[in-house]
Protein backbone atom coordinates (compact mmCIF):
# COMPACT_ATOMS: atom_id res chain seq x y z
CA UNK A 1 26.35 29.42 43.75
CA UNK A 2 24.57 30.33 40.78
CA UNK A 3 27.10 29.28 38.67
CA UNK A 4 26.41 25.74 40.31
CA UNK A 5 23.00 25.83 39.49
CA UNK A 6 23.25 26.28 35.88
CA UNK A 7 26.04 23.74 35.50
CA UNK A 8 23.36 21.34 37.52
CA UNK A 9 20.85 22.10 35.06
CA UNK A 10 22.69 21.68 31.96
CA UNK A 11 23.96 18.28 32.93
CA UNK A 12 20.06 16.90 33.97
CA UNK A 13 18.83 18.57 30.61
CA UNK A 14 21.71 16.44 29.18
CA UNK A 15 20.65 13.51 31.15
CA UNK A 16 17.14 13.91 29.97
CA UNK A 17 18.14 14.03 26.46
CA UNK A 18 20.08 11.19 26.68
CA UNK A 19 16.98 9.47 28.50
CA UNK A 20 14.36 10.15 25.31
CA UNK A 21 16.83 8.75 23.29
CA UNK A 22 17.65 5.86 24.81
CA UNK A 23 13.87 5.12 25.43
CA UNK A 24 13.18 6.29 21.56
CA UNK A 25 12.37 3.52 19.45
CA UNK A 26 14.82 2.71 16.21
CA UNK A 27 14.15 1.84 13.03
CA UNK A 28 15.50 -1.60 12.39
CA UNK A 29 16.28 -1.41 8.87
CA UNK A 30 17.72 2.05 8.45
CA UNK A 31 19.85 0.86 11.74
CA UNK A 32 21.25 -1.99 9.12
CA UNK A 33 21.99 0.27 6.51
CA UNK A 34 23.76 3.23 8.07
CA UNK A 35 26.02 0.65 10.10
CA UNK A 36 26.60 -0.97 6.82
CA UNK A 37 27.43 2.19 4.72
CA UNK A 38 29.42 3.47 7.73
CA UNK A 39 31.55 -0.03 7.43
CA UNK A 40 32.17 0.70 3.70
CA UNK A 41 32.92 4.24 4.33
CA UNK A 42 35.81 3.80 6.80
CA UNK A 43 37.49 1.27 5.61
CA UNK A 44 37.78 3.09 2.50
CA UNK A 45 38.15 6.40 3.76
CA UNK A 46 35.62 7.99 1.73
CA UNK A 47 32.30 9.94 2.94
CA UNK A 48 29.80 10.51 0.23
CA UNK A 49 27.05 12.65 0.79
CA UNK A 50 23.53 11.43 1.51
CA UNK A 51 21.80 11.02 -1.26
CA UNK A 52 18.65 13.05 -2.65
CA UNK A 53 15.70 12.04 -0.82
CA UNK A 54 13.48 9.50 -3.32
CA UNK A 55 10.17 10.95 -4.53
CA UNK A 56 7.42 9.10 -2.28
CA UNK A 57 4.92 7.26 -4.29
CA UNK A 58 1.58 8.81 -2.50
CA UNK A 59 -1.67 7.72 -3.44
CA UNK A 60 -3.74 10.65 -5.18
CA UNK A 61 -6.71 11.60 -2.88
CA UNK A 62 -10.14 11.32 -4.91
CA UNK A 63 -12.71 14.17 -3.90
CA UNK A 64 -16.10 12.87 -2.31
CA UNK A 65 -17.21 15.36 -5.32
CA UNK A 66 -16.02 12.90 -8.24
CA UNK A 67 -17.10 9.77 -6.44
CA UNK A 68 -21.05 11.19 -6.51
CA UNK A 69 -21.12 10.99 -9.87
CA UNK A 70 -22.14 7.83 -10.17
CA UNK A 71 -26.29 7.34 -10.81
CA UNK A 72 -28.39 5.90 -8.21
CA UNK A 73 -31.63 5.04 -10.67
CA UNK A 74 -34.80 6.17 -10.26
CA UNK A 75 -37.33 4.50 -8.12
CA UNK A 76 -40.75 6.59 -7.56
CA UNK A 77 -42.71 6.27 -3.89
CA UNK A 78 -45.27 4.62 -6.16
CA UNK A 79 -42.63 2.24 -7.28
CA UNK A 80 -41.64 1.59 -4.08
CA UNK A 81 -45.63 0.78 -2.45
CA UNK A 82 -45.87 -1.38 -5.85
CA UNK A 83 -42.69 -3.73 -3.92
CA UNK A 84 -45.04 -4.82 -0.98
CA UNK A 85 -43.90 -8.45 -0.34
CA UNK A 86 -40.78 -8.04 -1.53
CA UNK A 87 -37.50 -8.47 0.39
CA UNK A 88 -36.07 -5.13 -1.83
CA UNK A 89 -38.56 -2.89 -0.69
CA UNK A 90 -36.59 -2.66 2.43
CA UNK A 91 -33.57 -2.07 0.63
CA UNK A 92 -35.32 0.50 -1.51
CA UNK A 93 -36.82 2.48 1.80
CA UNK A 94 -33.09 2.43 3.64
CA UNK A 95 -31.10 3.67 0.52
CA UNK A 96 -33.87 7.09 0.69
CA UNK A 97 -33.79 7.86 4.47
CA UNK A 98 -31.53 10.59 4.74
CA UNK A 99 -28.73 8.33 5.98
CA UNK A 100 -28.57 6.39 2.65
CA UNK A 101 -28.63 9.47 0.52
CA UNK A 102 -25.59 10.50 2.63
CA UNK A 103 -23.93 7.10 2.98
CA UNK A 104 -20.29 6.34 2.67
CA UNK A 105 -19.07 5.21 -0.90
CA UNK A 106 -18.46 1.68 0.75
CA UNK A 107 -22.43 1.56 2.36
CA UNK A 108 -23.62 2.84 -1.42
CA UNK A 109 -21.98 -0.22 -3.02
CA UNK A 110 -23.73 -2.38 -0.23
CA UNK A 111 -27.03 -1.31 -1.20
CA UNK A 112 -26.44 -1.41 -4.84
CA UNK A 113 -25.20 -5.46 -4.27
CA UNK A 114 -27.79 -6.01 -2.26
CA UNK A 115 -30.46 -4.87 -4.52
CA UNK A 116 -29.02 -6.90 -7.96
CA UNK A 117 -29.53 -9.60 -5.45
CA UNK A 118 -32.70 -9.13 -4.44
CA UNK A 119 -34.50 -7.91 -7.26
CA UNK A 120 -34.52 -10.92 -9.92
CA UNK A 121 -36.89 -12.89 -7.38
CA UNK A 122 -39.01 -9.36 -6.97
CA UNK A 123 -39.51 -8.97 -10.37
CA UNK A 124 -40.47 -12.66 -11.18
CA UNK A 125 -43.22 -11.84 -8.01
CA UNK A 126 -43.96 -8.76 -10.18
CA UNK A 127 -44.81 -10.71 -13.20
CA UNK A 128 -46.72 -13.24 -12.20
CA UNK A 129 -49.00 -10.47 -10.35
CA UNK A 130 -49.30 -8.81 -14.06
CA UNK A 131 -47.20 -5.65 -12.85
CA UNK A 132 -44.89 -5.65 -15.94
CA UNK A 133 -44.61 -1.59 -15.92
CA UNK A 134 -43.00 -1.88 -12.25
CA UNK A 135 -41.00 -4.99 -13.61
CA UNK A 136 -39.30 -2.55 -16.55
CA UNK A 137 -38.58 -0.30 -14.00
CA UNK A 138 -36.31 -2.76 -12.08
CA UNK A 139 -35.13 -4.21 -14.72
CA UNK A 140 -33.82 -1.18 -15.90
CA UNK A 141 -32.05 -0.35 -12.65
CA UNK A 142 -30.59 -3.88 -12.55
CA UNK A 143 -29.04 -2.91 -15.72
CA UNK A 144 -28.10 0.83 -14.91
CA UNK A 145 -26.67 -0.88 -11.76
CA UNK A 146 -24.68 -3.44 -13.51
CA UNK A 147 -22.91 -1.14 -15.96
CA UNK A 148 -21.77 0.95 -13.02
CA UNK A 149 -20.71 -1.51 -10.72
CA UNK A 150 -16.95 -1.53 -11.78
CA UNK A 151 -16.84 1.96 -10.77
CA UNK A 152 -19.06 1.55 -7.59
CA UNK A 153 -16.22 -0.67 -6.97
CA UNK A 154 -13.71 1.73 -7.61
CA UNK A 155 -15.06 4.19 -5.81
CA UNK A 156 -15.82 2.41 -2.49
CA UNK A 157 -12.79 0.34 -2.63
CA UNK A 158 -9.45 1.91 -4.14
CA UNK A 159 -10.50 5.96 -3.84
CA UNK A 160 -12.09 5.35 -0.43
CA UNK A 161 -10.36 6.54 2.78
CA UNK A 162 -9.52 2.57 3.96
CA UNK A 163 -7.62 2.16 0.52
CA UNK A 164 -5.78 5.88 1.14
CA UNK A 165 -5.08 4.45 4.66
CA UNK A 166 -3.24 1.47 3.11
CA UNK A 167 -0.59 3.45 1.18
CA UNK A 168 -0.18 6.01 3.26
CA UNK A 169 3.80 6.54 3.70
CA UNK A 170 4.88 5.91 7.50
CA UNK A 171 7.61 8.37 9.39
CA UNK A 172 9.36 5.92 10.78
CA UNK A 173 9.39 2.39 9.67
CA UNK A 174 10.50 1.38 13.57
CA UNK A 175 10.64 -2.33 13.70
CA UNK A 176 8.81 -3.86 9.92
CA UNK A 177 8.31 -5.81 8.93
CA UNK A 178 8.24 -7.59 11.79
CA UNK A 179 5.86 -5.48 13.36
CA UNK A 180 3.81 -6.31 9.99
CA UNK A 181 0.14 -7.33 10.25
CA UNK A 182 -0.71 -10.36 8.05
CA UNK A 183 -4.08 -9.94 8.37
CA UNK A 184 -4.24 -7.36 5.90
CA UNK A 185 -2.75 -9.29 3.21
CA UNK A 186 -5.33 -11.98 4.00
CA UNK A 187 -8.00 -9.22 3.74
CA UNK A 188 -6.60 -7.88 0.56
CA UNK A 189 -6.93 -11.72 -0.98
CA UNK A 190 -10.62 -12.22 0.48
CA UNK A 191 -11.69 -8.50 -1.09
CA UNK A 192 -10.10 -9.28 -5.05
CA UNK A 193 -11.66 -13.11 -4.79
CA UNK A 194 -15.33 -10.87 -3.44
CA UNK A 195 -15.00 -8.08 -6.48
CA UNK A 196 -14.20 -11.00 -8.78
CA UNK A 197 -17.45 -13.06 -7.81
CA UNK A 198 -19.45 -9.55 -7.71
CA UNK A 199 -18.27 -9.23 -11.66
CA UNK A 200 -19.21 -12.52 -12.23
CA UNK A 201 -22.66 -12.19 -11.03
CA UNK A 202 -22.22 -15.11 -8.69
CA UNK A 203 -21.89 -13.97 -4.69
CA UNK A 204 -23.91 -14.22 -1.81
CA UNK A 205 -25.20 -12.39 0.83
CA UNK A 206 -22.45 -13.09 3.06
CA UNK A 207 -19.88 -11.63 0.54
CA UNK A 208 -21.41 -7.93 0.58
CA UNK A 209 -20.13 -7.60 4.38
CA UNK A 210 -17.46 -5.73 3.25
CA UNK A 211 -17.06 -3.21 5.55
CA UNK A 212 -14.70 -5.42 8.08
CA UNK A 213 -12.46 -6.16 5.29
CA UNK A 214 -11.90 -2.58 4.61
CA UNK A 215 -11.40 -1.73 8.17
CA UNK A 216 -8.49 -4.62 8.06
CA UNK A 217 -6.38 -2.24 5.43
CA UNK A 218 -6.53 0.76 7.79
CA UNK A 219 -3.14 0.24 8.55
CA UNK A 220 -0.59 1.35 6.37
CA UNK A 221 0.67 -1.85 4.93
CA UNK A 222 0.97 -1.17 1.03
CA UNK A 223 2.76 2.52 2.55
CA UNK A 224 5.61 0.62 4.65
CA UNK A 225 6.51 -1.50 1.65
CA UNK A 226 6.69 1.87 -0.35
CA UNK A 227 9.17 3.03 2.01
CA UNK A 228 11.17 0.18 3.19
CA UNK A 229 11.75 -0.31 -0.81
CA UNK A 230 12.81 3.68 -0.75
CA UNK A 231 14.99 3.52 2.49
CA UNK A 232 16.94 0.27 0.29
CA UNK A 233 17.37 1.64 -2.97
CA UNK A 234 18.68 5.21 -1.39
CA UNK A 235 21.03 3.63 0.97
CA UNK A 236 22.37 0.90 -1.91
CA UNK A 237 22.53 3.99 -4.07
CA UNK A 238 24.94 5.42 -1.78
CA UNK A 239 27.04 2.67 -0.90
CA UNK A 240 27.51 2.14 -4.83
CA UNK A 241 28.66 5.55 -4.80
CA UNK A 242 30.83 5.07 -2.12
CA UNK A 243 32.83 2.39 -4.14
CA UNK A 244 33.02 3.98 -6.89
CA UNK A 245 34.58 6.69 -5.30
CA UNK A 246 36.84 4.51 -3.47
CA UNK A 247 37.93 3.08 -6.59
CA UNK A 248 38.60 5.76 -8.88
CA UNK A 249 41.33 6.82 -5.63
CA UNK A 250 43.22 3.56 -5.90
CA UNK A 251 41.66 1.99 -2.72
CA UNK A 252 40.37 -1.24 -3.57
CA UNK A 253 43.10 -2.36 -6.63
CA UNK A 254 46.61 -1.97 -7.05
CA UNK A 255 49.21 -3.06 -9.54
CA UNK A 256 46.72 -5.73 -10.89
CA UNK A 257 45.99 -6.81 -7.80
CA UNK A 258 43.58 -6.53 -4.79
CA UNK A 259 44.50 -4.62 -1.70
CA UNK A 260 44.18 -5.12 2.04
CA UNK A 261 41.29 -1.95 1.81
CA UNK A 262 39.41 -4.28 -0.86
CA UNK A 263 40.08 -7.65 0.73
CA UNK A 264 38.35 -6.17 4.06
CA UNK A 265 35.23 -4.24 1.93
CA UNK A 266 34.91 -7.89 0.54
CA UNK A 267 34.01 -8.92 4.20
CA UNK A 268 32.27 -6.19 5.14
CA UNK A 269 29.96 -6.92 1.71
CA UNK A 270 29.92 -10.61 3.48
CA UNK A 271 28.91 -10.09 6.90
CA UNK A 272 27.18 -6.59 6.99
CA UNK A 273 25.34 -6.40 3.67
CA UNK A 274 24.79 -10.52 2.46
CA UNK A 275 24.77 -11.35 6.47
CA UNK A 276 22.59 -8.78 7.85
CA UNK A 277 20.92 -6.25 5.34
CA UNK A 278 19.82 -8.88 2.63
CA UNK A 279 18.35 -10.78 5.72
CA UNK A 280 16.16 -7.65 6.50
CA UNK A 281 15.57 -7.43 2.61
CA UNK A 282 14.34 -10.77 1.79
CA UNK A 283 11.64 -10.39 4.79
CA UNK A 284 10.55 -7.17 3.00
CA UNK A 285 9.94 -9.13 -0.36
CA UNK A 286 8.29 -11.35 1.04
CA UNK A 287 5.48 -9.13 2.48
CA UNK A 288 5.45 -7.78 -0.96
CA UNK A 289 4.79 -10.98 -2.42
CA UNK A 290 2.47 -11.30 -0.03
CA UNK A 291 0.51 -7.86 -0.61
CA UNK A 292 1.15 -8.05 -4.95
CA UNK A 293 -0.58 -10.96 -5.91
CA UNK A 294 -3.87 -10.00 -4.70
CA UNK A 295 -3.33 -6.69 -5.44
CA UNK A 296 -2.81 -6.74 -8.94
CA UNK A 297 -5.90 -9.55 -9.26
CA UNK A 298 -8.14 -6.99 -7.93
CA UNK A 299 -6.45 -3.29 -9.81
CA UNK A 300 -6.38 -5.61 -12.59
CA UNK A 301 -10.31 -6.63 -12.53
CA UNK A 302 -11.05 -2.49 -12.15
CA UNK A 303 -8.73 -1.50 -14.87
CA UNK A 304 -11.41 0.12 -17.00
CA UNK A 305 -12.44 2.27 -14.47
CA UNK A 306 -9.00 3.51 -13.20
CA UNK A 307 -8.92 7.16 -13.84
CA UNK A 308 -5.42 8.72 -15.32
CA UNK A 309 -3.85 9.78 -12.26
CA UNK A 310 -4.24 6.12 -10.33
CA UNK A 311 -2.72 4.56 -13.42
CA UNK A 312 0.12 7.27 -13.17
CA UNK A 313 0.67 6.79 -9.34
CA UNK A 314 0.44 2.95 -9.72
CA UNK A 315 2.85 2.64 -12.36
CA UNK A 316 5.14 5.03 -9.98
CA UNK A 317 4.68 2.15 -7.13
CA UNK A 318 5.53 -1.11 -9.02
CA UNK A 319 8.47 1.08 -10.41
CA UNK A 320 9.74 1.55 -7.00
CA UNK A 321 8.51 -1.63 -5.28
CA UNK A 322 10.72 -3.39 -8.12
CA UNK A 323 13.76 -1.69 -6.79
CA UNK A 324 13.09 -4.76 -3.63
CA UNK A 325 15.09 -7.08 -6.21
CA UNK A 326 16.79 -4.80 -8.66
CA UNK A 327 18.53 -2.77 -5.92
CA UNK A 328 20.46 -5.50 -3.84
CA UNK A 329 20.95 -7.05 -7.49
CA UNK A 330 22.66 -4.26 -8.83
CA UNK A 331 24.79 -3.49 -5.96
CA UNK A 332 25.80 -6.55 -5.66
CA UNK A 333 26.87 -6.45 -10.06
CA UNK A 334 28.54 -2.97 -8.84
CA UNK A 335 30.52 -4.43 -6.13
CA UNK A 336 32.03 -7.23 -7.96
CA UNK A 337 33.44 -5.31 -10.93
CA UNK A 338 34.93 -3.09 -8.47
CA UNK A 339 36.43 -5.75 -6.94
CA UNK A 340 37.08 -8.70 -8.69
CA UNK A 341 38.58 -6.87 -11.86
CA UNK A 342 41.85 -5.95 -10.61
């Protein structure tokens, strides 16, 4: 009887398993590639080992500590009473309640638009009331202001948590990129045409409502391209590898001429790789050309202000993220001299 038992509960934990799996989402691209590479494999009769996992190109994570180090300006309580009529005196009062001394990277680069707004039309007030000491003063935090903006910028925008949020590297890649949000690439193209007009000294007040933008890259979009282009160029890696093995053993030519084993990889190049994984591939690239134009305009508007290790990391991603088109390129070069030079 007890023996019964156990037997029962071995097949229902079996039955469970079997359950989480089936109900356990898959990852559509990976799918493509293993049944690909599996194709190649056995009709070859070769099995390669998996290939060493790809280092993952992870943003580096800027310390609130470095990001403080930017100056604020100095603006006296006498200053600030001298402002009465002015539209920046509010300003002024909410960047010194204890909430604006704490604020968010993002909410400090508010206040500091806000305020190169607002105070040419204070200061020409300020003048024509004969207060040209407090005029100075804000005319010397417009310009403190002004040669710190790119790297308010680059603080609030590219080393703040929304920005870390964007390239951060996914488990699973489950369904992308159809699951892929396009709204972010439209928020990416709003925010570089915003920092370009805030450079330019020409926005408006609707343009410093940034924070809904940011909230927009929250999810993960830059970090699925990273690893959709890592999950490609590993498995193309291996199924290189797999016909080059195949090939030094004979399989694919003999006696000048192709065999039945390289006749049949030729289809399963066709219909598995061209058919089904370039398919997957060329809706990858195009969320990356989607995602790079934009994103270069606005890196490429900061680049003075992009410390050592961003430049490092970013020159890691566009190395990788070019592997969208040089992988499937070079597999392709690999496949044909394997088999169309017998």
């Amino acid at each position: 009887m007890d023996g019964a038992r156990i037997v029962l509960r071995q097949q229902l934990t079996i039955l469970v398993l079997l359950s989480i799996t089936a109900c356990s989402p898959s990852d559509v691209g990976a799918d493509k590639f293993e049944n690909y590479l599996q194709r190649l494999s056995r009709v070859a009769d070769v099995e390669v080992d998996a290939m060493a996992t790809t280092h993952r190109a992870k943003i580096p994570n800027f310390s609130q500590s470095r990001t403080n180090k930017i100056p604020n300006g100095t603006l006296s309580l006498i200053d600030f009473l001298s402002l009465s009529g002015c539209a920046l005196q509010t300003n002024i009062a909410r960047r010194n309640t204890s909430m604006g001394r704490t604020a968010s990277a993002s909410q400090k680069l508010i206040l500091d638009l806000e305020f190169l707004r607002l105070a040419p039309a204070c200061i020409e007030r300020l003048t024509r009331q004969g207060e040209a000491e407090i005029a100075k003063t804000l005319h010397d935090n417009i310009a403190l202001r002004q040669t710190h903006l790119k790297q308010r910028l680059f603080t609030a925008l590219l080393a703040g948590p929304e920005w870390q949020d964007f390239w951060r590297i996914p488990n699973r890649l489950l369904n992308y990129p159809d699951n892929a949000s396009g709204d972010t690439a439209q928020a990416l193209w709003i925010l570089s045409q915003r920092v370009e007009r805030f450079l330019d000294n020409r926005w408006t007040e609707n343009d410093e409502d940034l924070e809904p933008l940011l909230a927009q890259l929250r999810v993960s979009s830059g970090g699925q391209l990273i690893e959709a282009a890592r999950l490609q160029t590993e498995a193309l890696t291996r199924g290189s590898a797999i016909m080059a093995l195949a090939a030094t053993r004979g399989a694919y030519c003999h006696r000048g001429a192709i065999t039945d084993v390289g006749t049949v990889t030729k289809t399963v190049i066709a219909k598995y790789f061209a058919g089904d994984v370039q398919a997957w591939s060329a809706r990858v690239s195009q969320r990356h050309y989607e995602i790079q134009t934009p994103l270069l305009a606005l890196e490429t508007r900061l680049k003075d202000v992009l410390p050592h290790e961003y430049v490092v990391w970013r020159q890691h991603r566009e190395a990788l993220l070019e592997q969208l088109y040089a992988a499937p390129r070079e597999h392709v070069l690999s496949a044909q001299a394997l088999l169309d030079g017998c």
